[in-house]
N, C-alpha and C. Protein backbone atom coordinates (compact mmCIF):
# COMPACT_ATOMS: atom_id res chain seq x y z
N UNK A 1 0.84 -1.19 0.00
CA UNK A 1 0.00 0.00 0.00
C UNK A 1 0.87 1.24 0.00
N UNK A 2 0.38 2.39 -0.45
CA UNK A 2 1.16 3.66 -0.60
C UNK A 2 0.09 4.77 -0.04
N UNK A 3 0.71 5.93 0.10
CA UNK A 3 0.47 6.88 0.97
C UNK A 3 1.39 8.13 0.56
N UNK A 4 0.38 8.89 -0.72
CA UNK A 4 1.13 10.33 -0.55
C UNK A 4 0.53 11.80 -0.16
N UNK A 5 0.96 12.77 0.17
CA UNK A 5 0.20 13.70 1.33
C UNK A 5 1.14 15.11 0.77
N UNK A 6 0.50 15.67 0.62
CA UNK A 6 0.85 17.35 0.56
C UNK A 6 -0.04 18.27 0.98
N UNK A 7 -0.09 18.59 1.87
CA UNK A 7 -1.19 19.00 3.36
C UNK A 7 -0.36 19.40 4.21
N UNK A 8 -1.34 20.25 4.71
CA UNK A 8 -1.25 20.48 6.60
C UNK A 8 -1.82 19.89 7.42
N UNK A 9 -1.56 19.47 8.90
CA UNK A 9 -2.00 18.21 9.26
C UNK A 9 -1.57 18.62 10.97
N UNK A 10 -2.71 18.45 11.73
CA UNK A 10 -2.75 18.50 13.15
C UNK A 10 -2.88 17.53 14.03
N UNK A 11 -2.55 16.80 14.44
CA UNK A 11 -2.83 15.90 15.72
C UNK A 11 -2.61 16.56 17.40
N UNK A 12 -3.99 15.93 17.92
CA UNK A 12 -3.80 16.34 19.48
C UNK A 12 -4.69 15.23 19.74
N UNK A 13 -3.78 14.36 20.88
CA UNK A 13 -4.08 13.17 21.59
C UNK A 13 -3.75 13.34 22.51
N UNK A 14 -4.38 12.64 23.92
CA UNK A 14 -3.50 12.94 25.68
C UNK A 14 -2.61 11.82 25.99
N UNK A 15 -2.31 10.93 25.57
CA UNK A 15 -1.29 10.31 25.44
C UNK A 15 0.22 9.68 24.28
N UNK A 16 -0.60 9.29 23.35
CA UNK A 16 0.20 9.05 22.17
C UNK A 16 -0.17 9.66 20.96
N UNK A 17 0.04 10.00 19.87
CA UNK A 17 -0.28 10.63 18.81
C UNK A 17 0.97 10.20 18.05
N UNK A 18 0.30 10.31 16.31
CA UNK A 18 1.01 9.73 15.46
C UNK A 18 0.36 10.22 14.32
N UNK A 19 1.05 10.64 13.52
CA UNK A 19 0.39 10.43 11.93
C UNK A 19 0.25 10.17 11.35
N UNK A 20 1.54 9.06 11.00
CA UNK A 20 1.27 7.74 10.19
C UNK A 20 2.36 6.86 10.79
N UNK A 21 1.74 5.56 10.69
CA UNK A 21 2.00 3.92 10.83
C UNK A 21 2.23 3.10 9.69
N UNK A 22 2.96 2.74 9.15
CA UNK A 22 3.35 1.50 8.41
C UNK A 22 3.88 0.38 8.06
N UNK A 23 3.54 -0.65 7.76
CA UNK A 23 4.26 -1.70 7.44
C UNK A 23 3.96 -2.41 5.86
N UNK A 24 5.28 -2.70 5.64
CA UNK A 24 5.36 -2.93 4.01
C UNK A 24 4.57 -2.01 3.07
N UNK A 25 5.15 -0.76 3.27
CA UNK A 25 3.86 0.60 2.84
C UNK A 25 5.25 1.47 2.26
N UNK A 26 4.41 2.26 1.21
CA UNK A 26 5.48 3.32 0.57
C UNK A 26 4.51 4.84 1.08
N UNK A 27 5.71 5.87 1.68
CA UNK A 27 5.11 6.67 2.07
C UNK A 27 6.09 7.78 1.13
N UNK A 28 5.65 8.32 0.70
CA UNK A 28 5.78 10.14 0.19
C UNK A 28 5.20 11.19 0.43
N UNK A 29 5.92 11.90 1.42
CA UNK A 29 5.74 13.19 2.25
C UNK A 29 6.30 14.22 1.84
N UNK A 30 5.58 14.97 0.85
CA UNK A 30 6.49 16.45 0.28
C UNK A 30 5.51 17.67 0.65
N UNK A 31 6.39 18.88 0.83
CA UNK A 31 5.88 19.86 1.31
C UNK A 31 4.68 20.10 1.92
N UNK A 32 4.53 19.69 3.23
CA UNK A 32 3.96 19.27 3.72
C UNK A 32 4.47 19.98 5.53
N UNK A 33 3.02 20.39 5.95
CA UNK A 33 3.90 20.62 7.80
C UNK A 33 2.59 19.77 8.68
N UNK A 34 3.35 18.78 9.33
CA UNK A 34 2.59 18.22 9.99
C UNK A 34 2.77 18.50 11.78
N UNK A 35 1.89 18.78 12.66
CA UNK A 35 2.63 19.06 14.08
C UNK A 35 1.49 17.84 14.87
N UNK A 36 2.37 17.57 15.95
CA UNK A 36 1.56 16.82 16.95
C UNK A 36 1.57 16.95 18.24
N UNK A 37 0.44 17.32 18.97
CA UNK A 37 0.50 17.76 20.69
C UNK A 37 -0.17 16.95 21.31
N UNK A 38 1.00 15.52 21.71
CA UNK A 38 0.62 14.68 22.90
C UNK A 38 1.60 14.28 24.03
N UNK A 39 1.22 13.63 25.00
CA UNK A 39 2.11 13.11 25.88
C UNK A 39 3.23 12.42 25.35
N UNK A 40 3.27 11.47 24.27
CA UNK A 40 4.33 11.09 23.28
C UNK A 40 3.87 11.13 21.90
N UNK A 41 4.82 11.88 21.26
CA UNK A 41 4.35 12.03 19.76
C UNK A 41 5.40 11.66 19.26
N UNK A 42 4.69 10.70 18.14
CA UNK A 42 5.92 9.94 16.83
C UNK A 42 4.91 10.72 15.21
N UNK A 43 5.93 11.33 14.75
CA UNK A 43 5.24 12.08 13.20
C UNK A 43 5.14 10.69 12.50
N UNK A 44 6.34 9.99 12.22
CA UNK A 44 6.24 8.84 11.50
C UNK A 44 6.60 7.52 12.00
N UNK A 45 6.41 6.31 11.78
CA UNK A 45 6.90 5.19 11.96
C UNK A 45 6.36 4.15 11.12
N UNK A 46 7.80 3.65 10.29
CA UNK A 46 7.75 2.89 9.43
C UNK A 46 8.17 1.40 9.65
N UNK A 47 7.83 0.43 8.94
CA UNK A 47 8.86 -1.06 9.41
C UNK A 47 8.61 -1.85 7.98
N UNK A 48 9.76 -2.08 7.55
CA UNK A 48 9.41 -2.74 6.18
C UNK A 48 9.51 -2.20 4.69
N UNK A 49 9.28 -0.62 4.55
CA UNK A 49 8.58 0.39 3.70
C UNK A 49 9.88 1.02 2.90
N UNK A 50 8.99 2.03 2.21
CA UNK A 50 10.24 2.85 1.76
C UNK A 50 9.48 4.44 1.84
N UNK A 51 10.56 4.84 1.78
CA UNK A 51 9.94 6.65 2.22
C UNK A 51 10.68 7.35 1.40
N UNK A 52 9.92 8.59 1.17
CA UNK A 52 10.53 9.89 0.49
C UNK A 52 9.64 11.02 1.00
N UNK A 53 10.18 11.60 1.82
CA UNK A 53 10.13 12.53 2.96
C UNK A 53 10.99 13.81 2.26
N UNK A 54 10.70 15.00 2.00
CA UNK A 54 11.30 16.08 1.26
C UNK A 54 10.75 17.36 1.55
N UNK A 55 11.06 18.38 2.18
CA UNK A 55 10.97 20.11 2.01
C UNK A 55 9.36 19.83 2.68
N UNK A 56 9.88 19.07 4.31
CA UNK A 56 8.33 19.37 5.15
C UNK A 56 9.07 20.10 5.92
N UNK A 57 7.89 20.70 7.47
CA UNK A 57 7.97 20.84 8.33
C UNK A 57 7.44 19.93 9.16
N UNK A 58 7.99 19.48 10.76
CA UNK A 58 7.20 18.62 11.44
C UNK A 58 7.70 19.50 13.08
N UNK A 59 6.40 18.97 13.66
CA UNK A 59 6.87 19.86 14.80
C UNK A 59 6.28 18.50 16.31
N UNK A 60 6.45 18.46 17.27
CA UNK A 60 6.13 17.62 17.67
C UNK A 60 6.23 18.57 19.46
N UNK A 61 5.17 18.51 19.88
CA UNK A 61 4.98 19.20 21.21
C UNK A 61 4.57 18.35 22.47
N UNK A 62 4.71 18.14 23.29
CA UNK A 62 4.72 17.71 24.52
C UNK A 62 5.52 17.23 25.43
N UNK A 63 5.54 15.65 26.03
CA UNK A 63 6.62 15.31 27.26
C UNK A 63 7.89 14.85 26.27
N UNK A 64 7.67 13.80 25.92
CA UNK A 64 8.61 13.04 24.79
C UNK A 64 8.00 12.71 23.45
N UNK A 65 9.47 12.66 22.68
CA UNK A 65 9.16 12.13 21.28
C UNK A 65 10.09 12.16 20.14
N UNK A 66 9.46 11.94 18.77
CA UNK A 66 10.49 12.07 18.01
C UNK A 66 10.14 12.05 16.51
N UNK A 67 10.64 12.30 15.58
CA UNK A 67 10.07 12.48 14.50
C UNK A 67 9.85 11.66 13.54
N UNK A 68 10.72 11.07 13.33
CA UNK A 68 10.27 9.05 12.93
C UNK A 68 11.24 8.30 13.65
N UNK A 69 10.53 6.69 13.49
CA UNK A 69 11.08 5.83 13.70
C UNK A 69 11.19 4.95 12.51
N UNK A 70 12.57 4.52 11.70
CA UNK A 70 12.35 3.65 10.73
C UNK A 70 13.11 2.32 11.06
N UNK A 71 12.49 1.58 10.70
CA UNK A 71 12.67 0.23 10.21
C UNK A 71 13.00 -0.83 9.26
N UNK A 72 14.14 -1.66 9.03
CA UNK A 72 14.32 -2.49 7.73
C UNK A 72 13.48 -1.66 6.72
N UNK A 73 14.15 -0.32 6.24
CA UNK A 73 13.25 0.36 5.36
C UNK A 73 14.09 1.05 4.45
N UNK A 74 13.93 1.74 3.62
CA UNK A 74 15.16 2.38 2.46
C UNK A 74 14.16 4.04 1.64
N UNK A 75 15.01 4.78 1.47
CA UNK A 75 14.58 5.86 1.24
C UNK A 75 15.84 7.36 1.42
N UNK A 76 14.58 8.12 1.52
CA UNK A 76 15.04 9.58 1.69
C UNK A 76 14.92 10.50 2.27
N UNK A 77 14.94 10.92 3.44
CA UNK A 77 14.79 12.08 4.13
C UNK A 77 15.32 13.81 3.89
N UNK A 78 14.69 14.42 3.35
CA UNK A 78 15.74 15.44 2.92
C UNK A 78 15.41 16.91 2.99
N UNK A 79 16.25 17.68 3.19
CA UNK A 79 15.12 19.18 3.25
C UNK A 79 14.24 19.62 4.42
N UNK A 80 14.37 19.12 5.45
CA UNK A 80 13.37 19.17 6.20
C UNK A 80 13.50 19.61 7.52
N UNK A 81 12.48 20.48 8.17
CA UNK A 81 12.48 21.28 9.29
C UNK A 81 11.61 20.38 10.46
N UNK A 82 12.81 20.11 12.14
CA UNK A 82 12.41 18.95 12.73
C UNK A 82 12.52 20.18 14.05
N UNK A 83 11.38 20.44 14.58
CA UNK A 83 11.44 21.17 15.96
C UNK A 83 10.26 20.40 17.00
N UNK A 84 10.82 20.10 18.07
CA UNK A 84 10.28 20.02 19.01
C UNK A 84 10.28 21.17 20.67
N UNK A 85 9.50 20.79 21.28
CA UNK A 85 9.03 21.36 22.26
C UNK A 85 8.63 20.19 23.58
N UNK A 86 9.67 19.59 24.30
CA UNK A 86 9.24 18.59 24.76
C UNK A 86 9.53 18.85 26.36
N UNK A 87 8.84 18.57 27.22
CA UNK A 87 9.00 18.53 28.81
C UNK A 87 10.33 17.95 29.25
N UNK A 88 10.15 16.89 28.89
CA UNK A 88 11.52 15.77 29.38
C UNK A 88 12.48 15.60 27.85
N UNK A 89 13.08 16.69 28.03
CA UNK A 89 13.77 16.35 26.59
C UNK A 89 15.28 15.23 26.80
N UNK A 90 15.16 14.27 26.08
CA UNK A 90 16.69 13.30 26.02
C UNK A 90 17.36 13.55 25.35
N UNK A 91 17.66 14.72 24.51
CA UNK A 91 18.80 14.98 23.72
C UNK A 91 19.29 13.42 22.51
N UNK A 92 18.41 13.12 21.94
CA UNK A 92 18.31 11.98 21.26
C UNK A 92 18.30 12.84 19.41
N UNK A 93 18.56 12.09 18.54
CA UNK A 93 18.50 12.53 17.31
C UNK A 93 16.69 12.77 16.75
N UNK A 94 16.25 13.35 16.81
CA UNK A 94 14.74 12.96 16.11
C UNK A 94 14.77 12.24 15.57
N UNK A 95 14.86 11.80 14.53
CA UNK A 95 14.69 10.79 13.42
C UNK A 95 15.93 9.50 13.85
N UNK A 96 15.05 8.43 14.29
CA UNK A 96 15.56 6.56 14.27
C UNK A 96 15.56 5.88 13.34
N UNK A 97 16.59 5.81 13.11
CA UNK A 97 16.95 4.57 11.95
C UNK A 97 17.83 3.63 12.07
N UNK A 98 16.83 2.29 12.21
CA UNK A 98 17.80 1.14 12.72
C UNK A 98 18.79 0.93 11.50
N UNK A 99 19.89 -0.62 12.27
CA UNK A 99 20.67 -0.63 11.30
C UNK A 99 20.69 -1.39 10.24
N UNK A 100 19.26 -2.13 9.95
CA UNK A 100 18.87 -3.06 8.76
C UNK A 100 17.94 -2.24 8.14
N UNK A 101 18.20 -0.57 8.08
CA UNK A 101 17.56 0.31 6.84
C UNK A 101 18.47 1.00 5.81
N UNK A 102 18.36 1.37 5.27
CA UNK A 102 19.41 1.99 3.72
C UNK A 102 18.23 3.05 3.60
N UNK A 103 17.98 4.62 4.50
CA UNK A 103 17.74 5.64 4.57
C UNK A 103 18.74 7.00 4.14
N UNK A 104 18.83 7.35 3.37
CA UNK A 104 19.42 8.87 3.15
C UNK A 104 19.06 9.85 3.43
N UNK A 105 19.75 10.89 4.53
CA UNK A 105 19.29 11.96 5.35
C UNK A 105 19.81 12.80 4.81
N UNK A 106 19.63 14.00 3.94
CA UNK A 106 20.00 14.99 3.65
C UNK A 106 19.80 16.21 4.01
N UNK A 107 20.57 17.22 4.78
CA UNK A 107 20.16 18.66 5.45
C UNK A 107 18.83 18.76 6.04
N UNK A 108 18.66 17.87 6.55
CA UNK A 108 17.11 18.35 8.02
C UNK A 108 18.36 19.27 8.86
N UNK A 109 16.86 20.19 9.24
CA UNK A 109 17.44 20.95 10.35
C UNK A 109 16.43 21.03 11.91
N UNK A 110 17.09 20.28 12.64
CA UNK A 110 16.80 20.08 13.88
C UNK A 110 17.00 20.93 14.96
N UNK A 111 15.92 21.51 15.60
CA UNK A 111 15.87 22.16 16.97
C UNK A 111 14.64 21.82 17.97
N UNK A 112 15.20 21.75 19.01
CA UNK A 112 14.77 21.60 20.20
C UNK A 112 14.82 20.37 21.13
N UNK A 113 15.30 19.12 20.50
CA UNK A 113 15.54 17.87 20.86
C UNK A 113 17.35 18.02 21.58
């Protein structure tokens, strides 16, 4: 299954929030600002997939969180504005990418994590 989005996009949940979930899924995210205000917010999380992520904004507000999580997945991340606002911040990278993915990160610019 595939999934492409060029929108603005709000989430507010009191515990978890997310915007998209996938497995064995192709996601393409271009210009695009998505924000999320919960107790833990994940913008993306993939397992399996492939992505092309390009010239968004994502913003992610509350205790913890992060901006994706990827998985055995392959793609592109690129262009892209990653700010959070978090209570308990861990000084962690936003964006997870295990080490059985083949992801390319090109110039995100990260603040507040």
């Amino acid at each position: 299954s595939g999934l492409k989005i060029d929108n603005i996009v709000s989430v507010n949940a009191t515990s978890y929030g997310s915007f998209v979930s996938g497995v064995k899924s192709r996601l393409s995210l271009n210009n695009s600002s998505v924000n999320i205000n919960s107790s833990t917010a994940v913008v993306i999380s993939l397992n399996e997939g492939s992505i092309d992520i390009k010239n968004n904004t994502f913003g992610i507000y509350g205790k913890k969180g992060r901006i994706a999580e990827i998985f055995n997945s392959e793609g592109t991340i690129k262009n892209n504005y990653l700010k959070a606002d978090l209570t308990i911040p861990s000084n962690i990278y936003p964006i997870y990418i295990d080490k059985e993915s083949s992801v390319l990160e090109v110039n995100n610019e990260a603040y507040g994590f």
